[in-house]
PDB file of N, CA and C in Angstrom:
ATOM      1  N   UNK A   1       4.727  15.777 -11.026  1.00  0.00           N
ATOM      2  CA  UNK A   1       3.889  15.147 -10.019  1.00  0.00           C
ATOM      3  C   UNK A   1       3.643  16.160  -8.913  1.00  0.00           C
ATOM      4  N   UNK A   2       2.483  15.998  -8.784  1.00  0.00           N
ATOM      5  CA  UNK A   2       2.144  16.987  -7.668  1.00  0.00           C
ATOM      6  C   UNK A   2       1.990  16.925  -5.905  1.00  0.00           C
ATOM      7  N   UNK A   3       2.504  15.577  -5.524  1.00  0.00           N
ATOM      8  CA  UNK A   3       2.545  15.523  -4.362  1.00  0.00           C
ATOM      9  C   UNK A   3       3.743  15.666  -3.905  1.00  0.00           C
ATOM     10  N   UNK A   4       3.715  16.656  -2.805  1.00  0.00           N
ATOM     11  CA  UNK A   4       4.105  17.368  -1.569  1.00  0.00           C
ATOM     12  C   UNK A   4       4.770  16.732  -0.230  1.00  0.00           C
ATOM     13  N   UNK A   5       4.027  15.940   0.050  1.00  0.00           N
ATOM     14  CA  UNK A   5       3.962  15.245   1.503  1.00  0.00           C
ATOM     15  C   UNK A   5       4.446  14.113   1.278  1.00  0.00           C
ATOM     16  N   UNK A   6       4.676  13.552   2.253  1.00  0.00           N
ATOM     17  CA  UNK A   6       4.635  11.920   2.658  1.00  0.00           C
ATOM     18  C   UNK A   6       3.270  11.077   2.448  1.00  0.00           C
ATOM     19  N   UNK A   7       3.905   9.779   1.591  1.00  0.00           N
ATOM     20  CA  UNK A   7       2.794   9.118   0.926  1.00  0.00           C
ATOM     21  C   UNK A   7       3.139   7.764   1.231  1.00  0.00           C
ATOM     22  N   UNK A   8       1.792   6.946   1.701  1.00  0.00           N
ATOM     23  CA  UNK A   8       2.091   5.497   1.502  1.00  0.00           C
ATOM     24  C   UNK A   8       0.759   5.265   0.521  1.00  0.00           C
ATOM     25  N   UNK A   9       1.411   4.596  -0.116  1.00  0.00           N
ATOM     26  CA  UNK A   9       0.666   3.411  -0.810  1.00  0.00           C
ATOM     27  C   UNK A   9       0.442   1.672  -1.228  1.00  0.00           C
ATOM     28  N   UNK A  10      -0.629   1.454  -0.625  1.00  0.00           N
ATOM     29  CA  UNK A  10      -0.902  -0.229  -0.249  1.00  0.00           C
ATOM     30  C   UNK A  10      -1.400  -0.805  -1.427  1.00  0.00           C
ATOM     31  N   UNK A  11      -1.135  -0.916  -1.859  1.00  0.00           N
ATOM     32  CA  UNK A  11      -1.980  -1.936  -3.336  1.00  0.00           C
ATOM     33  C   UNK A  11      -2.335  -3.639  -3.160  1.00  0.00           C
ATOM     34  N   UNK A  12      -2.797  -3.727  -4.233  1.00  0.00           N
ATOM     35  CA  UNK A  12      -3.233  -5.210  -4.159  1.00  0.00           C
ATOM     36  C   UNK A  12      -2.702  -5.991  -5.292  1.00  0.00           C
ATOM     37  N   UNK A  13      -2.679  -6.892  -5.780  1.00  0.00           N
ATOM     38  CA  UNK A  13      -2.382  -7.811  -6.859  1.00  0.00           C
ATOM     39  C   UNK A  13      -3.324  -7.860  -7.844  1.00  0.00           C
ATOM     40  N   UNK A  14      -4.662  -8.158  -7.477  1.00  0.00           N
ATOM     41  CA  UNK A  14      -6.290  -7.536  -8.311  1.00  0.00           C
ATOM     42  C   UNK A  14      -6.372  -6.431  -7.918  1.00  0.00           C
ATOM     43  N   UNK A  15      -6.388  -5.280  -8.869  1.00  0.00           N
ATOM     44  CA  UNK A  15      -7.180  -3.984  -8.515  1.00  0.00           C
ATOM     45  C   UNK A  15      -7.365  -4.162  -9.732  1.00  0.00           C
ATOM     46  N   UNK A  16      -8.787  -3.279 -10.291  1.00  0.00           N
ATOM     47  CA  UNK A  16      -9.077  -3.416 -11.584  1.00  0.00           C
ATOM     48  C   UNK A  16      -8.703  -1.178 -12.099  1.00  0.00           C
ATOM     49  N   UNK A  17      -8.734  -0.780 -10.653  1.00  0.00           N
ATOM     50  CA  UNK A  17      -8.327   0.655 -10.434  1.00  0.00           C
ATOM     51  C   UNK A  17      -7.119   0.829 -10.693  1.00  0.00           C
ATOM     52  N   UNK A  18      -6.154   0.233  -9.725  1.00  0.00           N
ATOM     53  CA  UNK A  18      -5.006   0.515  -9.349  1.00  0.00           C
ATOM     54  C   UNK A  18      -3.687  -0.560  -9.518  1.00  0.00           C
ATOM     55  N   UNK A  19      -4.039  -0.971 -10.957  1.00  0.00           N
ATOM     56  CA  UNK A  19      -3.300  -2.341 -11.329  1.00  0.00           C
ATOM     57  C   UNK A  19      -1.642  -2.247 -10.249  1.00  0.00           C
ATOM     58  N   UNK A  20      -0.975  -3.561 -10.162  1.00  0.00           N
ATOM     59  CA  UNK A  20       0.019  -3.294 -10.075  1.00  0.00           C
ATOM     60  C   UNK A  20       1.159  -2.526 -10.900  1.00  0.00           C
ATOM     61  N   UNK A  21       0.883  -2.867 -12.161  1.00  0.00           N
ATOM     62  CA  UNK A  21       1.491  -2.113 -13.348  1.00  0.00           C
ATOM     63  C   UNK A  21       1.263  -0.277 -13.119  1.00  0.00           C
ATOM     64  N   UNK A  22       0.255  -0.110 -12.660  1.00  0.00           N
ATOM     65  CA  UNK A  22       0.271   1.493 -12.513  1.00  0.00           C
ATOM     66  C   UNK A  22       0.969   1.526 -10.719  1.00  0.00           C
ATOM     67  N   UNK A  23       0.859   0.870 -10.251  1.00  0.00           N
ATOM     68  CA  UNK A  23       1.410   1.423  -9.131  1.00  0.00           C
ATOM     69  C   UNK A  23       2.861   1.333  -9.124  1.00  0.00           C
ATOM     70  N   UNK A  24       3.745   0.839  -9.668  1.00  0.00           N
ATOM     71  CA  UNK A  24       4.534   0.599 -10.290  1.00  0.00           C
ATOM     72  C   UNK A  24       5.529   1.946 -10.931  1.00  0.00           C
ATOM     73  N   UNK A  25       4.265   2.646 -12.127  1.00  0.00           N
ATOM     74  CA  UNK A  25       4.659   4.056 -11.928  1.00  0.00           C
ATOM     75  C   UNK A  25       4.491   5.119 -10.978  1.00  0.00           C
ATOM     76  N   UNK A  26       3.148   4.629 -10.392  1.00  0.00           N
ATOM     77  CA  UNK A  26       3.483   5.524  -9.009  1.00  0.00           C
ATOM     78  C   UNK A  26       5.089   5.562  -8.659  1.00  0.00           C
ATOM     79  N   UNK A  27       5.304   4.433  -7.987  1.00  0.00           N
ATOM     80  CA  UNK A  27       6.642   4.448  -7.671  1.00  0.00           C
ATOM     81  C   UNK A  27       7.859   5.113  -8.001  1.00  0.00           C
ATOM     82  N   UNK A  28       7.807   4.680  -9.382  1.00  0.00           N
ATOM     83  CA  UNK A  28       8.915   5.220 -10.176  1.00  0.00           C
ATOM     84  C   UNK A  28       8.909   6.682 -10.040  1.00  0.00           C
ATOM     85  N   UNK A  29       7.905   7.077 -10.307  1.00  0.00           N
ATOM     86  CA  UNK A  29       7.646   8.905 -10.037  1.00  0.00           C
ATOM     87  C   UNK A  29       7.923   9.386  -8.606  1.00  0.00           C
ATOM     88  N   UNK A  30       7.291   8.451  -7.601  1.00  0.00           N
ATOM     89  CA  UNK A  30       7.754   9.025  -6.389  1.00  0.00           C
ATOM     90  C   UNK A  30       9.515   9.204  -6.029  1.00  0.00           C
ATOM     91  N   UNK A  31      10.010   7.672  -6.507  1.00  0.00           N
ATOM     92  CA  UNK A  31      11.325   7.970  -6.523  1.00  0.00           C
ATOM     93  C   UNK A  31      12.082   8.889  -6.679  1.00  0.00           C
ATOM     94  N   UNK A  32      11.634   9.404  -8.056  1.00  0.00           N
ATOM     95  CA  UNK A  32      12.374  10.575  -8.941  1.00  0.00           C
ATOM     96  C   UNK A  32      12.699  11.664  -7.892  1.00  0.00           C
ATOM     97  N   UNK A  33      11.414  11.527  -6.752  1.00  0.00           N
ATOM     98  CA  UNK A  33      11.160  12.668  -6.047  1.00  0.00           C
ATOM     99  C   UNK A  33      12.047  12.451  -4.586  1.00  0.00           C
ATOM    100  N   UNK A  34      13.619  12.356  -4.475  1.00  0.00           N
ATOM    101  CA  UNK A  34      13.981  11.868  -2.837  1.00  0.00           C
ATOM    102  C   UNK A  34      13.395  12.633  -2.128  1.00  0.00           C
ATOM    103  N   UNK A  35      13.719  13.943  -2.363  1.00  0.00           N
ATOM    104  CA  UNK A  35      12.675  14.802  -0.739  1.00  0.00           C
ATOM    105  C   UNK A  35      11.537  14.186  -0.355  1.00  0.00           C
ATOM    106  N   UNK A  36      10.552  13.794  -1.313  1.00  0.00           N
ATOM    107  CA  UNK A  36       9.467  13.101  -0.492  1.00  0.00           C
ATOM    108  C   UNK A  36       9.251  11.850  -0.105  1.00  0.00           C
ATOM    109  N   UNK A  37       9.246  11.317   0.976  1.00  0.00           N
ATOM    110  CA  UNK A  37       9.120  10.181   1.648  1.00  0.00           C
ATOM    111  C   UNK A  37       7.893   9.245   1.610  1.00  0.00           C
ATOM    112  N   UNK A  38       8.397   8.326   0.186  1.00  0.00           N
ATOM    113  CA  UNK A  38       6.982   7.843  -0.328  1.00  0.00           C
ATOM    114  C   UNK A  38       7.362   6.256  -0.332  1.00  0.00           C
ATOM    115  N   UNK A  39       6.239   5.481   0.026  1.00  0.00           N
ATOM    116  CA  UNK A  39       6.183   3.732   0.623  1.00  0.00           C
ATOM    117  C   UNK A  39       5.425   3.131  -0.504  1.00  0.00           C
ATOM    118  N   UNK A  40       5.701   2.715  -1.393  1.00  0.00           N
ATOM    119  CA  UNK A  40       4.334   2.202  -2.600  1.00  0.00           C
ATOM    120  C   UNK A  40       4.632  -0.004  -2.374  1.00  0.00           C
ATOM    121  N   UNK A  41       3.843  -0.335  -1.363  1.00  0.00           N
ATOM    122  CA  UNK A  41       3.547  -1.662  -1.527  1.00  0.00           C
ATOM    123  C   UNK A  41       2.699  -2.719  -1.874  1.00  0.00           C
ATOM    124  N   UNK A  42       2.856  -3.441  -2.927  1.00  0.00           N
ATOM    125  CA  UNK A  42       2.092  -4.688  -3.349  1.00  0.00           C
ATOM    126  C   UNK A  42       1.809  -5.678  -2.618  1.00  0.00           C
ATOM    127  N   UNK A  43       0.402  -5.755  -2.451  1.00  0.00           N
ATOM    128  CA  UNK A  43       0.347  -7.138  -1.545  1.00  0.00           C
ATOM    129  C   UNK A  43      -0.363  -8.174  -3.058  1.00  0.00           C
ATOM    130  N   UNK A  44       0.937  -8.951  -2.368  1.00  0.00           N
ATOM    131  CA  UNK A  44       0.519 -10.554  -3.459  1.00  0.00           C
ATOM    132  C   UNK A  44      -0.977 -11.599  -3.225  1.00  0.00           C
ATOM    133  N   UNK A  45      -1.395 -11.725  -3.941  1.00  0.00           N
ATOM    134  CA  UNK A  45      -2.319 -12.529  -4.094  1.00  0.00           C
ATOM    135  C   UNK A  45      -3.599 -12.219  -3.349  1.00  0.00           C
ATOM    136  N   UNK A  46      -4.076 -10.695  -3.214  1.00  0.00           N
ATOM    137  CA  UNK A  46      -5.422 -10.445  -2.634  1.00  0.00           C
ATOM    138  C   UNK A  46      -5.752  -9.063  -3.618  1.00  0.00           C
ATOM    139  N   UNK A  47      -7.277  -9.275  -3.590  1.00  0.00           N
ATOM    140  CA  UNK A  47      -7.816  -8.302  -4.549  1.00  0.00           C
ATOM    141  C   UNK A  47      -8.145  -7.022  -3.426  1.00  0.00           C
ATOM    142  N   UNK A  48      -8.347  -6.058  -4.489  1.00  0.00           N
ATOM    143  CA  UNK A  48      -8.713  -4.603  -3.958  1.00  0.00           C
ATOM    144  C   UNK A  48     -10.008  -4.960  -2.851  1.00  0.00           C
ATOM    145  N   UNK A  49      -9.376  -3.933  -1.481  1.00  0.00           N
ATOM    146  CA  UNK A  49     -10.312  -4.042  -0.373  1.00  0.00           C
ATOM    147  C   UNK A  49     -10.020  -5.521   0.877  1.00  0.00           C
ATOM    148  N   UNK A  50      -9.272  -5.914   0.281  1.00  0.00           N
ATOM    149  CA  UNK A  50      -8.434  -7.212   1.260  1.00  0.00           C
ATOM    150  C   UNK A  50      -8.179  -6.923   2.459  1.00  0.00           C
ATOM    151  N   UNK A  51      -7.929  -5.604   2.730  1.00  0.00           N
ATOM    152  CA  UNK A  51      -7.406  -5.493   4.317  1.00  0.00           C
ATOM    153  C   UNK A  51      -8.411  -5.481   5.450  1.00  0.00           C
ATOM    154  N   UNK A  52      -9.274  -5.029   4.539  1.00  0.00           N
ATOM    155  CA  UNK A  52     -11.086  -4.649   5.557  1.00  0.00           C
ATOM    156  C   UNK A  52     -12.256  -6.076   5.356  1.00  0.00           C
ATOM    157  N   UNK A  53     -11.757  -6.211   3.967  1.00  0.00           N
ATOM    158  CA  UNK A  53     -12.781  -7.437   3.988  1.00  0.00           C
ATOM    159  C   UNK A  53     -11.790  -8.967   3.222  1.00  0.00           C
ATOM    160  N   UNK A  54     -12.058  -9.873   4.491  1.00  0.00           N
ATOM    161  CA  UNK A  54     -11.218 -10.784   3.947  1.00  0.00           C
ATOM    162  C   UNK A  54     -12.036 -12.024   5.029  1.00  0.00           C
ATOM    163  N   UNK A  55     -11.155 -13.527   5.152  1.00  0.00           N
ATOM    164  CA  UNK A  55     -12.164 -14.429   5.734  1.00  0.00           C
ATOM    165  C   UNK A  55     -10.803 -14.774   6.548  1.00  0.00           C
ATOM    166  N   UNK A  56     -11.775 -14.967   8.133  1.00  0.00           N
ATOM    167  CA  UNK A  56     -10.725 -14.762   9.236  1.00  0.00           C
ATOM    168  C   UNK A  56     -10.088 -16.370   9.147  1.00  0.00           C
ATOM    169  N   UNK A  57     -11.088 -17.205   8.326  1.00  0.00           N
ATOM    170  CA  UNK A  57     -10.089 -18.795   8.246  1.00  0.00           C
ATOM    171  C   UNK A  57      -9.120 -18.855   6.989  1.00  0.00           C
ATOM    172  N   UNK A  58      -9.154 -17.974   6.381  1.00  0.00           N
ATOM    173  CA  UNK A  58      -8.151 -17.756   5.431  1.00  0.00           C
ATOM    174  C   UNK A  58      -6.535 -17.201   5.882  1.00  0.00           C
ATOM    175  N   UNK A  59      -5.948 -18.236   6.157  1.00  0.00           N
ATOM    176  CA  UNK A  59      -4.303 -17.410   6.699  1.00  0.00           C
ATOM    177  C   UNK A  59      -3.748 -16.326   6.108  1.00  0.00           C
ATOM    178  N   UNK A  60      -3.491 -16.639   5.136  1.00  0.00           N
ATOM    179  CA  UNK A  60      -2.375 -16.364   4.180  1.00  0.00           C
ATOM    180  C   UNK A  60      -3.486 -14.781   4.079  1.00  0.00           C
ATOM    181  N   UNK A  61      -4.663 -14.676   3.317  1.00  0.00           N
ATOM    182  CA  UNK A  61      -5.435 -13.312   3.932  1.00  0.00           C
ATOM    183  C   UNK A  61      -5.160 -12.598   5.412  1.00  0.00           C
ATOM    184  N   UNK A  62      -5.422 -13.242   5.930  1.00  0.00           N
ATOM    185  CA  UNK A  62      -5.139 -12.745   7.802  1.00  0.00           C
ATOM    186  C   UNK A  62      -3.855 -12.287   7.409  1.00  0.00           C
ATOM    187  N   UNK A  63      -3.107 -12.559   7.194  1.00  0.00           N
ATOM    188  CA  UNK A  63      -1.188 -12.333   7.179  1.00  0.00           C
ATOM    189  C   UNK A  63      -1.422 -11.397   6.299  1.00  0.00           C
ATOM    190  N   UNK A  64      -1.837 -11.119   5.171  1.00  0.00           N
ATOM    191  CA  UNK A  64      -2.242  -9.735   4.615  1.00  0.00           C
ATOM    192  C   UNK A  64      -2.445  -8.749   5.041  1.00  0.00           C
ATOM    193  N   UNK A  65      -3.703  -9.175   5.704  1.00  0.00           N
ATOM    194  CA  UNK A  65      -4.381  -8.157   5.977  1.00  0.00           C
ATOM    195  C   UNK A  65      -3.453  -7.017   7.301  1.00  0.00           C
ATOM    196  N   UNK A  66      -3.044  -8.305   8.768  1.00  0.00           N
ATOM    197  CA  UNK A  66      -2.219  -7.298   9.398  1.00  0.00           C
ATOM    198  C   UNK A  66      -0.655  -7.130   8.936  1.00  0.00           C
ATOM    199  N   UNK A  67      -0.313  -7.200   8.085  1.00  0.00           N
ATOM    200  CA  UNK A  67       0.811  -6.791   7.612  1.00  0.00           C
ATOM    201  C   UNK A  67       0.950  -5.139   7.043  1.00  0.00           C
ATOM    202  N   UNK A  68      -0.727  -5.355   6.556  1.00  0.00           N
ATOM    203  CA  UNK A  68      -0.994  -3.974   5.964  1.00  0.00           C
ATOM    204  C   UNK A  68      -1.458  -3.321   7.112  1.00  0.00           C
ATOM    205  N   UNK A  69      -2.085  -3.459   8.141  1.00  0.00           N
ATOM    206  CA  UNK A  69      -2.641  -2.464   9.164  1.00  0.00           C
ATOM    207  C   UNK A  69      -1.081  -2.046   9.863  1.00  0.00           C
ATOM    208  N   UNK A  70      -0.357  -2.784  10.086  1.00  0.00           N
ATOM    209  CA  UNK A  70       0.730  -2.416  10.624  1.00  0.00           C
ATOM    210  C   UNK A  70       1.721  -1.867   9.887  1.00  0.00           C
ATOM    211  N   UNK A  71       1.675  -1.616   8.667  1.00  0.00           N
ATOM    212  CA  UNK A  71       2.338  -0.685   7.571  1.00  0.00           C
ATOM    213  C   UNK A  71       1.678   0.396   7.975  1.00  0.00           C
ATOM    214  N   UNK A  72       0.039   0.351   7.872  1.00  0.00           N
ATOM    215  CA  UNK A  72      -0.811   1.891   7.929  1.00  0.00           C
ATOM    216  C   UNK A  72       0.083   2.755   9.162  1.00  0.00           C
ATOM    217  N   UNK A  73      -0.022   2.072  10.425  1.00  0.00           N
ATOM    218  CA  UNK A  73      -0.160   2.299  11.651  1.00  0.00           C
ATOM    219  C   UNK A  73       1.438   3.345  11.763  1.00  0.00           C
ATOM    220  N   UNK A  74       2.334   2.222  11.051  1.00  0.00           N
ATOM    221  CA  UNK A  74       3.898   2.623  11.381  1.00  0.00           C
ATOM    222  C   UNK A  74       3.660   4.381  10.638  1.00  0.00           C
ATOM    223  N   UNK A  75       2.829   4.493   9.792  1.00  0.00           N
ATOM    224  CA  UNK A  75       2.954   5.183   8.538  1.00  0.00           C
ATOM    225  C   UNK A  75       2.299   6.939   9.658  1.00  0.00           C
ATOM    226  N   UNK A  76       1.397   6.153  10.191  1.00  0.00           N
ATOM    227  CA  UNK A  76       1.091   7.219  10.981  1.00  0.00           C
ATOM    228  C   UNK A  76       1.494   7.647  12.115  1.00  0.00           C
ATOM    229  N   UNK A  77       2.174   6.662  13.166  1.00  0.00           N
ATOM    230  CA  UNK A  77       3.164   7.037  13.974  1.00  0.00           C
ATOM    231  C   UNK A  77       4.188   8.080  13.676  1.00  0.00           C
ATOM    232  N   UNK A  78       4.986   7.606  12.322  1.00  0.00           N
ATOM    233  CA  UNK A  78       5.792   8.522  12.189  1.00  0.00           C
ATOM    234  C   UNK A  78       5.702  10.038  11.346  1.00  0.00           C
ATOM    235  N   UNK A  79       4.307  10.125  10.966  1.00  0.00           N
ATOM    236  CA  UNK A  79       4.096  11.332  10.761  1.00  0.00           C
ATOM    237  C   UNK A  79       2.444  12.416  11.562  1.00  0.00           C
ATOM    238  N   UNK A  80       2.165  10.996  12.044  1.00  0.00           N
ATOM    239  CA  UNK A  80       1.192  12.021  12.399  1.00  0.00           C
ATOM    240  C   UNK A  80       0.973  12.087  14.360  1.00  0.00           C
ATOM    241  N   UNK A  81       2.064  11.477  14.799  1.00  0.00           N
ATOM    242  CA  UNK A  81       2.375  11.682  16.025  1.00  0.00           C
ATOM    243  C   UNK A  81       2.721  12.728  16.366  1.00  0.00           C
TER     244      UNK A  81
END
């Protein structure tokens, strides 16, 4: 595997790209790797693009969605501060 750096990865439950099943091996591969500091999370029950486009009367979306901006956010605090 060829990444280097610190990695997060946000997934979805529908991706037709980035099934959970492949992110999954993401994971597993990043693991292998302790030096690199890698985040691989599934969000349950929203399809690919959920965090940007979702319906603000939908809760359980809303709770998605900033769960994931505040994963992004932490993700960049601590490395790109």
């Amino acid at each position: 595997m060829g990444v280097k750096v610190p990695i997060s990865i946000l997934g979805a439950e529908t991706d037709h790209r980035s099934p959970p099943e492949l992110l999954k091996e993401f994971d597993a591969a990043l693991n292998a790797k302790p030096e690199i500091d890698a985040f691989v999370k599934v969000f349950p029950g929203v399809s690919h693009g959920w965090s940007v486009r979702y319906k603000d009367d939908d809760e359980a979306a809303v709770k998605s969605a900033e769960e994931a901006h505040k994963d992004m956010l932490d993700w960049f605090v601590k490395y790109l501060k």
